[in-house]
PDB file of N, CA and C in Angstrom:
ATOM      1  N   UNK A   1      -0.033 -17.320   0.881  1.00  0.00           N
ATOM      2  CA  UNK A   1       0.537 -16.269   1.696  1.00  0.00           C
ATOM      3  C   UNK A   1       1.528 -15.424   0.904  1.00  0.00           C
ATOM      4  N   UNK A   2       2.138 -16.047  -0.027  1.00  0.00           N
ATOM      5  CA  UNK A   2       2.816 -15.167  -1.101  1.00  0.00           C
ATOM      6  C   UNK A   2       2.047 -14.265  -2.043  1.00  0.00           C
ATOM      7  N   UNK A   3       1.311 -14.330  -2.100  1.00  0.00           N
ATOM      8  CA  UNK A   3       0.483 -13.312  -2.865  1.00  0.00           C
ATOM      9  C   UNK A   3       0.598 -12.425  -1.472  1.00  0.00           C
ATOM     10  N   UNK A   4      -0.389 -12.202  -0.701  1.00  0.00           N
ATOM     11  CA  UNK A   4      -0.745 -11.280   0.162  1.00  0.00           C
ATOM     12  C   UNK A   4       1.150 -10.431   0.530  1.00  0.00           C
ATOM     13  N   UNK A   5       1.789 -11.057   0.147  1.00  0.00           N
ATOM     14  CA  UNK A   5       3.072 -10.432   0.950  1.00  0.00           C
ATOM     15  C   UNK A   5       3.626  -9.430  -0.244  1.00  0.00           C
ATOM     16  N   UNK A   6       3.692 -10.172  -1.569  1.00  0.00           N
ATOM     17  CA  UNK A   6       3.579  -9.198  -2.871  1.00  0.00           C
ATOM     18  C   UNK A   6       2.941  -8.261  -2.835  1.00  0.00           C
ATOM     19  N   UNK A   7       1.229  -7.920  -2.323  1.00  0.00           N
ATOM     20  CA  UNK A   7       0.841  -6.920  -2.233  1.00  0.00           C
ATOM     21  C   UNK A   7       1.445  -5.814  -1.361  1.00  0.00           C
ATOM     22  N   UNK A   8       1.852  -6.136  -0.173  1.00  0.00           N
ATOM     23  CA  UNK A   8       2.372  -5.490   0.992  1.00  0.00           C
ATOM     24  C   UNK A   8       3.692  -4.775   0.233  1.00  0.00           C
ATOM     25  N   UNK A   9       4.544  -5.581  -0.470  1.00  0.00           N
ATOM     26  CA  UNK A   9       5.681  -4.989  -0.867  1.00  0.00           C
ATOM     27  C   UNK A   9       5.283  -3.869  -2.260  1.00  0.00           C
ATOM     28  N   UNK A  10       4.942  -4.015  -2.630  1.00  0.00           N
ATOM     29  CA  UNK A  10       3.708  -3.049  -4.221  1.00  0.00           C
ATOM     30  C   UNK A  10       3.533  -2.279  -3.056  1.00  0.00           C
ATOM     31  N   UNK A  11       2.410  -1.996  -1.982  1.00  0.00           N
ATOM     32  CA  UNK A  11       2.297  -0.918  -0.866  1.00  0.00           C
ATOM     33  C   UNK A  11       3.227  -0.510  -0.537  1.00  0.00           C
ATOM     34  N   UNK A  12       4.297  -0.923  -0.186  1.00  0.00           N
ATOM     35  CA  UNK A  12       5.589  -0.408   0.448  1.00  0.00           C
ATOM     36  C   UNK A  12       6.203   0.559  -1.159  1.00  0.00           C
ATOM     37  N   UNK A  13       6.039   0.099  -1.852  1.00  0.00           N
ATOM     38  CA  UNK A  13       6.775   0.371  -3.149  1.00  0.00           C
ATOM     39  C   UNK A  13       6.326   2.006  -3.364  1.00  0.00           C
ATOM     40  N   UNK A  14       4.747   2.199  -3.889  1.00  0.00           N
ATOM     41  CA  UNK A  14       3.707   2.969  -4.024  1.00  0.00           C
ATOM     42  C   UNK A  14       4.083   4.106  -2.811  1.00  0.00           C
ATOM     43  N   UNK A  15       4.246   3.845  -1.793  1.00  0.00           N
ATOM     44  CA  UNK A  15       4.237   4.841  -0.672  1.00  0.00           C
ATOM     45  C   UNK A  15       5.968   5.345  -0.892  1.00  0.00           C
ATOM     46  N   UNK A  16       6.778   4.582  -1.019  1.00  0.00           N
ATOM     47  CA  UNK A  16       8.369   5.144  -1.080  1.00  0.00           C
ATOM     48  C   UNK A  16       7.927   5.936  -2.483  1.00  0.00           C
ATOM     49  N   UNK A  17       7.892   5.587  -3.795  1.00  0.00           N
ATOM     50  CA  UNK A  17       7.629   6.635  -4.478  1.00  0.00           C
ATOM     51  C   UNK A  17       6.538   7.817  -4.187  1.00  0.00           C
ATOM     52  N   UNK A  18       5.314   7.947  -3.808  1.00  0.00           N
ATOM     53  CA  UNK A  18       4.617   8.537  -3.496  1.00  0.00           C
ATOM     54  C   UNK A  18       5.924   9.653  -2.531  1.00  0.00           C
ATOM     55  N   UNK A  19       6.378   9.470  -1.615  1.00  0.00           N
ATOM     56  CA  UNK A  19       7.146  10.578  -0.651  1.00  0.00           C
ATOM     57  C   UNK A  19       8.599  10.887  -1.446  1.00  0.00           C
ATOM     58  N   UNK A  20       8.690  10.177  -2.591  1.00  0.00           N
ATOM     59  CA  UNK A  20       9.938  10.557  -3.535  1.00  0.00           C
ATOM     60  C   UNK A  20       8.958  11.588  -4.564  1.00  0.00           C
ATOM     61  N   UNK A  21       8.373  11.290  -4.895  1.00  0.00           N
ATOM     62  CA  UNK A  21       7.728  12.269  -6.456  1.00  0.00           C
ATOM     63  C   UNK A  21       6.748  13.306  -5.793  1.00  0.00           C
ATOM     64  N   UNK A  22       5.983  13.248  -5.143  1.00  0.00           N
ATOM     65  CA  UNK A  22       5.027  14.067  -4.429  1.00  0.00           C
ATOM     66  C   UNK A  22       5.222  15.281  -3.997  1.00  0.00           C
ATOM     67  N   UNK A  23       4.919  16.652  -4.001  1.00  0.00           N
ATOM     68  CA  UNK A  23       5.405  17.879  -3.153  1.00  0.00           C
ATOM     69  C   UNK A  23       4.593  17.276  -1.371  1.00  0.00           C
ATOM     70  N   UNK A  24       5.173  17.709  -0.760  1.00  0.00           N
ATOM     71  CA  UNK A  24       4.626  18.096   0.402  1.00  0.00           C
ATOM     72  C   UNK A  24       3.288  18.500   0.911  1.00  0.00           C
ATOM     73  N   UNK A  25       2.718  18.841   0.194  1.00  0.00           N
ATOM     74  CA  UNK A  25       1.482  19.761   0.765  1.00  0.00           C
ATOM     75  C   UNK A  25       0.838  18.504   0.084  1.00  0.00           C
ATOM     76  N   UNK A  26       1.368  17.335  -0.852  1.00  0.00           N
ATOM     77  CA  UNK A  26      -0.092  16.424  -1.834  1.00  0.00           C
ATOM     78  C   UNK A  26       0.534  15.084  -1.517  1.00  0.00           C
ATOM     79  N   UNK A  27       1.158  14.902  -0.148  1.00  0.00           N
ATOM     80  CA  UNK A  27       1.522  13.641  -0.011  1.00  0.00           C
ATOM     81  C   UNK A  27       0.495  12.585   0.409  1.00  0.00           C
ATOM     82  N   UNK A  28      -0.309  13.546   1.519  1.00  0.00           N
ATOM     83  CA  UNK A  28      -1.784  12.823   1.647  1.00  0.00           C
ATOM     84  C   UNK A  28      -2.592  12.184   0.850  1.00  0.00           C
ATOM     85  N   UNK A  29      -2.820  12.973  -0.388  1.00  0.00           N
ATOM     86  CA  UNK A  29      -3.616  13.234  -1.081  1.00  0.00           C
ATOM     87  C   UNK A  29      -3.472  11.590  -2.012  1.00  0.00           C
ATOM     88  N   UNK A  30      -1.919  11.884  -2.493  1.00  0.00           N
ATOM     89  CA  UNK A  30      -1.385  10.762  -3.213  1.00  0.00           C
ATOM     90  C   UNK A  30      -1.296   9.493  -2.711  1.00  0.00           C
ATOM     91  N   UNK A  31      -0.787   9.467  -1.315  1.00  0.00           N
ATOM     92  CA  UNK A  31      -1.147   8.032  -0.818  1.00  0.00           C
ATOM     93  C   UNK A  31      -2.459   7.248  -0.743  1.00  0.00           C
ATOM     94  N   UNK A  32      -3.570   8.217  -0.667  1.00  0.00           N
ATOM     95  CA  UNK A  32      -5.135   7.609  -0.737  1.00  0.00           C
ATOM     96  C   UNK A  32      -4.880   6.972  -2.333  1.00  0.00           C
ATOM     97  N   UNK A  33      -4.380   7.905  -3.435  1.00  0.00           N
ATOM     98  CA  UNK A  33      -4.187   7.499  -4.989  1.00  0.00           C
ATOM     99  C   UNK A  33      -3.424   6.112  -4.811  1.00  0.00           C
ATOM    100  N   UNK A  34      -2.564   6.021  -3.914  1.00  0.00           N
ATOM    101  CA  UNK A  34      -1.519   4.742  -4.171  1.00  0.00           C
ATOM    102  C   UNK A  34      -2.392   3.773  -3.326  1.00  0.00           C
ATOM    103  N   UNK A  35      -3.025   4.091  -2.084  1.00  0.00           N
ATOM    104  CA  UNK A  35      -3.826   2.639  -1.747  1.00  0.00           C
ATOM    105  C   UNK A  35      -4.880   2.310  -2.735  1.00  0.00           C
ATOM    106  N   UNK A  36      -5.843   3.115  -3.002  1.00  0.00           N
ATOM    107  CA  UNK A  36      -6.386   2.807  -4.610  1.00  0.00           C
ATOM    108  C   UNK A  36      -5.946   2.199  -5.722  1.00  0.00           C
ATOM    109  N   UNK A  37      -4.836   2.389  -5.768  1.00  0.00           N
ATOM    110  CA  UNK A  37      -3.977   1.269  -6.456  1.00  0.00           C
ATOM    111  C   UNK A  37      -3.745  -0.356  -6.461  1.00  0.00           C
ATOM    112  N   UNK A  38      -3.794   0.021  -4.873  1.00  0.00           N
ATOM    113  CA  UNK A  38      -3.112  -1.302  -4.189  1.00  0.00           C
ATOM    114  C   UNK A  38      -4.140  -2.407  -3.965  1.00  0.00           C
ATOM    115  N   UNK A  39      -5.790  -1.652  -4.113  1.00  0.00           N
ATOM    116  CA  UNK A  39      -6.486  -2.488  -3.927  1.00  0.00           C
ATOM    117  C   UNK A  39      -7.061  -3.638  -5.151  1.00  0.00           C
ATOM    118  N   UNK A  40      -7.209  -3.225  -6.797  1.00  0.00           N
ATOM    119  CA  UNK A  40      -6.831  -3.597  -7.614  1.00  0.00           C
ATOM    120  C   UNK A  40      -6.035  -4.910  -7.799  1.00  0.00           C
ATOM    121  N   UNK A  41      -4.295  -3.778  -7.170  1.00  0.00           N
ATOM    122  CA  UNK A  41      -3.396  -5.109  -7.500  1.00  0.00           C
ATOM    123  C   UNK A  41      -3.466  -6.586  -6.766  1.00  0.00           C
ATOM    124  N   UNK A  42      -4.394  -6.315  -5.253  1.00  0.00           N
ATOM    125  CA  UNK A  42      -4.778  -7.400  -4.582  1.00  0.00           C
ATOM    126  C   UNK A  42      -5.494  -8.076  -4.805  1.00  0.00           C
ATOM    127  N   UNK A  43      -6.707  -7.657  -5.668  1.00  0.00           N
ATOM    128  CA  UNK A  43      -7.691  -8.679  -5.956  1.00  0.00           C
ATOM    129  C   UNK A  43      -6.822  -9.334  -7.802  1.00  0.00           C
ATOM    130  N   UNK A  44      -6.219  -8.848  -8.201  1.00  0.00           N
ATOM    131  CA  UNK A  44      -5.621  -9.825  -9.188  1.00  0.00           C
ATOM    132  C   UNK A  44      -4.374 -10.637  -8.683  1.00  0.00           C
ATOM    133  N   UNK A  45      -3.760 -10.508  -8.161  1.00  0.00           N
ATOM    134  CA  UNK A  45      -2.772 -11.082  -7.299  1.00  0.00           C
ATOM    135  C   UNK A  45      -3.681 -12.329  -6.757  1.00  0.00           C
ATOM    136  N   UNK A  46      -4.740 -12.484  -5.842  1.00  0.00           N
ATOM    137  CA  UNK A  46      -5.477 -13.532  -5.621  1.00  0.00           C
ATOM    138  C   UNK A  46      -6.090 -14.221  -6.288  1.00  0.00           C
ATOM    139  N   UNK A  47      -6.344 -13.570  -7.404  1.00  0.00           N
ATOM    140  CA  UNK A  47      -7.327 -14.447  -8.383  1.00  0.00           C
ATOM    141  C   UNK A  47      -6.220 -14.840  -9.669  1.00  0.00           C
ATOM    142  N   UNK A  48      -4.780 -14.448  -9.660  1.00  0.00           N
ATOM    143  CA  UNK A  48      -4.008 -15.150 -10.382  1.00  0.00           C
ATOM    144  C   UNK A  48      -3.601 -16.476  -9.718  1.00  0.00           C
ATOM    145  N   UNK A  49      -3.753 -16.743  -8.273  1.00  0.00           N
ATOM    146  CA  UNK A  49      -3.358 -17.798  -7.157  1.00  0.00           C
ATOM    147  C   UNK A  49      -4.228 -18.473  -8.050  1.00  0.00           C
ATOM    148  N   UNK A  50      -5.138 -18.483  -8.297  1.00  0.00           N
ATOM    149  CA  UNK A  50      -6.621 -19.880  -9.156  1.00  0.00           C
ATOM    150  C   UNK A  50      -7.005 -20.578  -7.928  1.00  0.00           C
ATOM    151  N   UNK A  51      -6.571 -20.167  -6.525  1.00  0.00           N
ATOM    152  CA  UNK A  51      -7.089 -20.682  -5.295  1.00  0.00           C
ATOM    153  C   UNK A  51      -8.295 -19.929  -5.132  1.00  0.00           C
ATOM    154  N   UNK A  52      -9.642 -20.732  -4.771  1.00  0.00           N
ATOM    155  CA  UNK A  52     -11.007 -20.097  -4.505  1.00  0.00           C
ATOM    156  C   UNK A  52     -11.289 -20.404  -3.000  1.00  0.00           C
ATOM    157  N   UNK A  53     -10.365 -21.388  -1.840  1.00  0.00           N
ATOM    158  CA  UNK A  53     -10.558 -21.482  -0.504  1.00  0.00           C
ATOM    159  C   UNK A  53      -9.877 -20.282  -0.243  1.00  0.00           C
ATOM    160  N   UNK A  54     -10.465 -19.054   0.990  1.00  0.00           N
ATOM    161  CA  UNK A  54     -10.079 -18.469   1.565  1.00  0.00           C
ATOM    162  C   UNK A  54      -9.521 -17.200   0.501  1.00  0.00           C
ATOM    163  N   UNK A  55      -9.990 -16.995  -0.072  1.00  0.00           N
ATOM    164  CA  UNK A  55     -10.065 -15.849  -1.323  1.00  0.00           C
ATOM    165  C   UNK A  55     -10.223 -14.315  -0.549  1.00  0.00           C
ATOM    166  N   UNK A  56     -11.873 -14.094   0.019  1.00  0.00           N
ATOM    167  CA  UNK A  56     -11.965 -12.940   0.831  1.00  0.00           C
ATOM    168  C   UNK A  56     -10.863 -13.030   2.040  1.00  0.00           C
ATOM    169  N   UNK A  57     -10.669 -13.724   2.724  1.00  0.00           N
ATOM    170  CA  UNK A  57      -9.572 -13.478   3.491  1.00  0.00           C
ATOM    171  C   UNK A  57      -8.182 -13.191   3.035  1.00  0.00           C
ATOM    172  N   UNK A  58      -7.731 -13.638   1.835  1.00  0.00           N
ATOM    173  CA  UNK A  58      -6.710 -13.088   1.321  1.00  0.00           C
ATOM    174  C   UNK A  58      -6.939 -11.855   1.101  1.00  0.00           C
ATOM    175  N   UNK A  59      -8.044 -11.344   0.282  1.00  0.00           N
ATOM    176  CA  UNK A  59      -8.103 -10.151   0.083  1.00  0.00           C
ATOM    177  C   UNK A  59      -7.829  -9.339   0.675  1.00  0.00           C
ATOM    178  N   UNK A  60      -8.842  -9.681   2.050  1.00  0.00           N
ATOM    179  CA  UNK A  60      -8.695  -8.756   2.788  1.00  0.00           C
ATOM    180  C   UNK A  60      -7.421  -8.707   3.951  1.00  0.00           C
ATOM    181  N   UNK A  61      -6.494  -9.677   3.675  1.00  0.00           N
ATOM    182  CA  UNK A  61      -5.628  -9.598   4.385  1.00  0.00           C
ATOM    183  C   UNK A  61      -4.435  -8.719   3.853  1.00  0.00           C
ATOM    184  N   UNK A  62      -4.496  -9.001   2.639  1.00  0.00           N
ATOM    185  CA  UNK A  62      -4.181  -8.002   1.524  1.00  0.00           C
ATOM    186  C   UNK A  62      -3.810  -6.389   1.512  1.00  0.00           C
ATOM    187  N   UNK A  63      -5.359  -6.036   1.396  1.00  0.00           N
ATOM    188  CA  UNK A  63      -5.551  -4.965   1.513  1.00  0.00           C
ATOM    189  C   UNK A  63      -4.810  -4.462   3.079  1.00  0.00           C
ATOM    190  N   UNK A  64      -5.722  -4.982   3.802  1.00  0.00           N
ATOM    191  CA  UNK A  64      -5.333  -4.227   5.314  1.00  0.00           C
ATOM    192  C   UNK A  64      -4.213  -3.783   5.517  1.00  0.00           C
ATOM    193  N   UNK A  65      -3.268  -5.101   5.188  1.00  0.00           N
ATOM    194  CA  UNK A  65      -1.610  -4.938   5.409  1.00  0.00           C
ATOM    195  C   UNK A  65      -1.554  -3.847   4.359  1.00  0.00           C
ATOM    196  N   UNK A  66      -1.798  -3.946   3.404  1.00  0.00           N
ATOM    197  CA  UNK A  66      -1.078  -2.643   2.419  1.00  0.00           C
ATOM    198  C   UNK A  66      -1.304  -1.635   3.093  1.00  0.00           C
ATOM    199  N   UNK A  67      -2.637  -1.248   3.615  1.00  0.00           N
ATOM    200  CA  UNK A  67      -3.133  -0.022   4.279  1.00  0.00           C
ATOM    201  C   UNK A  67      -1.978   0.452   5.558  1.00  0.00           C
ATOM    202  N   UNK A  68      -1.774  -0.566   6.109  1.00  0.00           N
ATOM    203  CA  UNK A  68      -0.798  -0.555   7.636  1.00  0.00           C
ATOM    204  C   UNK A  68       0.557  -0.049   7.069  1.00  0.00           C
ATOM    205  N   UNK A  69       0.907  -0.786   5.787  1.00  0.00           N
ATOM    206  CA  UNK A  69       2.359  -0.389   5.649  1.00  0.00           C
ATOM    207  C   UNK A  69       2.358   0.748   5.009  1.00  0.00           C
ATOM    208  N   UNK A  70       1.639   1.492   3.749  1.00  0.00           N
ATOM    209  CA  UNK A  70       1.283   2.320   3.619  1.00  0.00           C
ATOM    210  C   UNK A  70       1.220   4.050   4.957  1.00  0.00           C
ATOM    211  N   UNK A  71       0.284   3.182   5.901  1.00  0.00           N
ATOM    212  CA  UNK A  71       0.470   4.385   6.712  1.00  0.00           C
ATOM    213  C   UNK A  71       1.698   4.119   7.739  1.00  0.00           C
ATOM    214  N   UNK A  72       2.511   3.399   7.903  1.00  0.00           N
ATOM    215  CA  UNK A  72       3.694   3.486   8.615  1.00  0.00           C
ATOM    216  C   UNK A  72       5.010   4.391   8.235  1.00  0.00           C
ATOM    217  N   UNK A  73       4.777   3.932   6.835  1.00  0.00           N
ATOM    218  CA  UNK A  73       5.806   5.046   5.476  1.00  0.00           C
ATOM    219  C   UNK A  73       5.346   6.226   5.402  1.00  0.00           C
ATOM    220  N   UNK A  74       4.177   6.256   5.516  1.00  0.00           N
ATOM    221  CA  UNK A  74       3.402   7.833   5.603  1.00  0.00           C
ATOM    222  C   UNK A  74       3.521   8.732   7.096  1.00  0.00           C
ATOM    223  N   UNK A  75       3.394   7.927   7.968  1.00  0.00           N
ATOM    224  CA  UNK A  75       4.182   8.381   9.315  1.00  0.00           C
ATOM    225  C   UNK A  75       5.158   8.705   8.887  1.00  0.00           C
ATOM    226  N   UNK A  76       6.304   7.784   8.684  1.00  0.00           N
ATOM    227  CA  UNK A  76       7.518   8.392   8.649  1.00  0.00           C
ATOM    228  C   UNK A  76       7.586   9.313   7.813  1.00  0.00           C
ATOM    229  N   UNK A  77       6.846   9.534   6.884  1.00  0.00           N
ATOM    230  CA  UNK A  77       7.459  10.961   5.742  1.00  0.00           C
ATOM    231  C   UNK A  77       6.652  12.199   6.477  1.00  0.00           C
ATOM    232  N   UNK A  78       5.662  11.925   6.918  1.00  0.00           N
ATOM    233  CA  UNK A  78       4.667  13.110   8.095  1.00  0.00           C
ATOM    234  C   UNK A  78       5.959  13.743   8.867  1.00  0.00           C
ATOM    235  N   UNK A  79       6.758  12.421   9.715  1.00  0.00           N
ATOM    236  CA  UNK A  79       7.686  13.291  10.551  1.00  0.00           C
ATOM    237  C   UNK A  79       9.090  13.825  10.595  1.00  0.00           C
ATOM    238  N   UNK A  80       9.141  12.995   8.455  1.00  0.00           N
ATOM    239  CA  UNK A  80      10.616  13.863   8.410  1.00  0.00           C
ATOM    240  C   UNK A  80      10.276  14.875   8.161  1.00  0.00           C
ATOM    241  N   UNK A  81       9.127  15.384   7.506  1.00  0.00           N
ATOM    242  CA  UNK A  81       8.869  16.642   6.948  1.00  0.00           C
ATOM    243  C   UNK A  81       8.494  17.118   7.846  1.00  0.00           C
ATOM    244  N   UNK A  82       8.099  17.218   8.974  1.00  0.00           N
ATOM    245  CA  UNK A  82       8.396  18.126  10.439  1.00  0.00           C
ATOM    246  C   UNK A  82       9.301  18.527  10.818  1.00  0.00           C
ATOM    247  N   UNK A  83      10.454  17.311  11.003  1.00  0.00           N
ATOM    248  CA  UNK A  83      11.659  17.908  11.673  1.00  0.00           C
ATOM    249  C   UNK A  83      12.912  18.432  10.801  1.00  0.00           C
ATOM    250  N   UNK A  84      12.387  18.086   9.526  1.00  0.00           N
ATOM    251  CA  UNK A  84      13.303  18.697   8.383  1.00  0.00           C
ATOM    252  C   UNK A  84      12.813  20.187   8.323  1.00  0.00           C
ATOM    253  N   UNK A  85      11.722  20.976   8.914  1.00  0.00           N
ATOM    254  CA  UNK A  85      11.878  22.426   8.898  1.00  0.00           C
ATOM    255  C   UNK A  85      12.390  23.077   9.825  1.00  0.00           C
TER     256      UNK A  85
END
């Protein structure tokens, strides 16, 4: 379960820079670049575990969560950059 939570925080990481370095108009754009990232770092993250029970489910538990936290941070930068104009 520590692996999968490392990934989540790398997602969380990826998306705070992504809405720090990014213009506005390519924040979208870049977060698809940073979950692309994230998917990578999940399948080595699991396969550094050397655990082979329950592997695809890590993965994919992995991934998903990155995806969720990813778009929660991406919400929030969607609606500061609304109400910041």
């Amino acid at each position: 379960m520590t692996g999968v939570i490392v990934v989540w925080v790398v997602a969380a990481v990826a998306a705070v820079l992504v809405g720090i370095l990014a213009p506005e108009d390519w924040r979208a754009a870049w977060m698809g670049v940073g979950m692309g990232l994230v998917i990578p770092v999940a399948f080595a993250v699991q396969l550094w575990s050397g655990r082979s029970q329950g592997f695809i489910q890590r993965v994919a538990l992995s991934v998903i969560g990155g995806l969720l936290v990813m778009g929660f941070i991406g919400v929030g930068l969607g609606l500061a950059t609304l109400f910041s104009a």
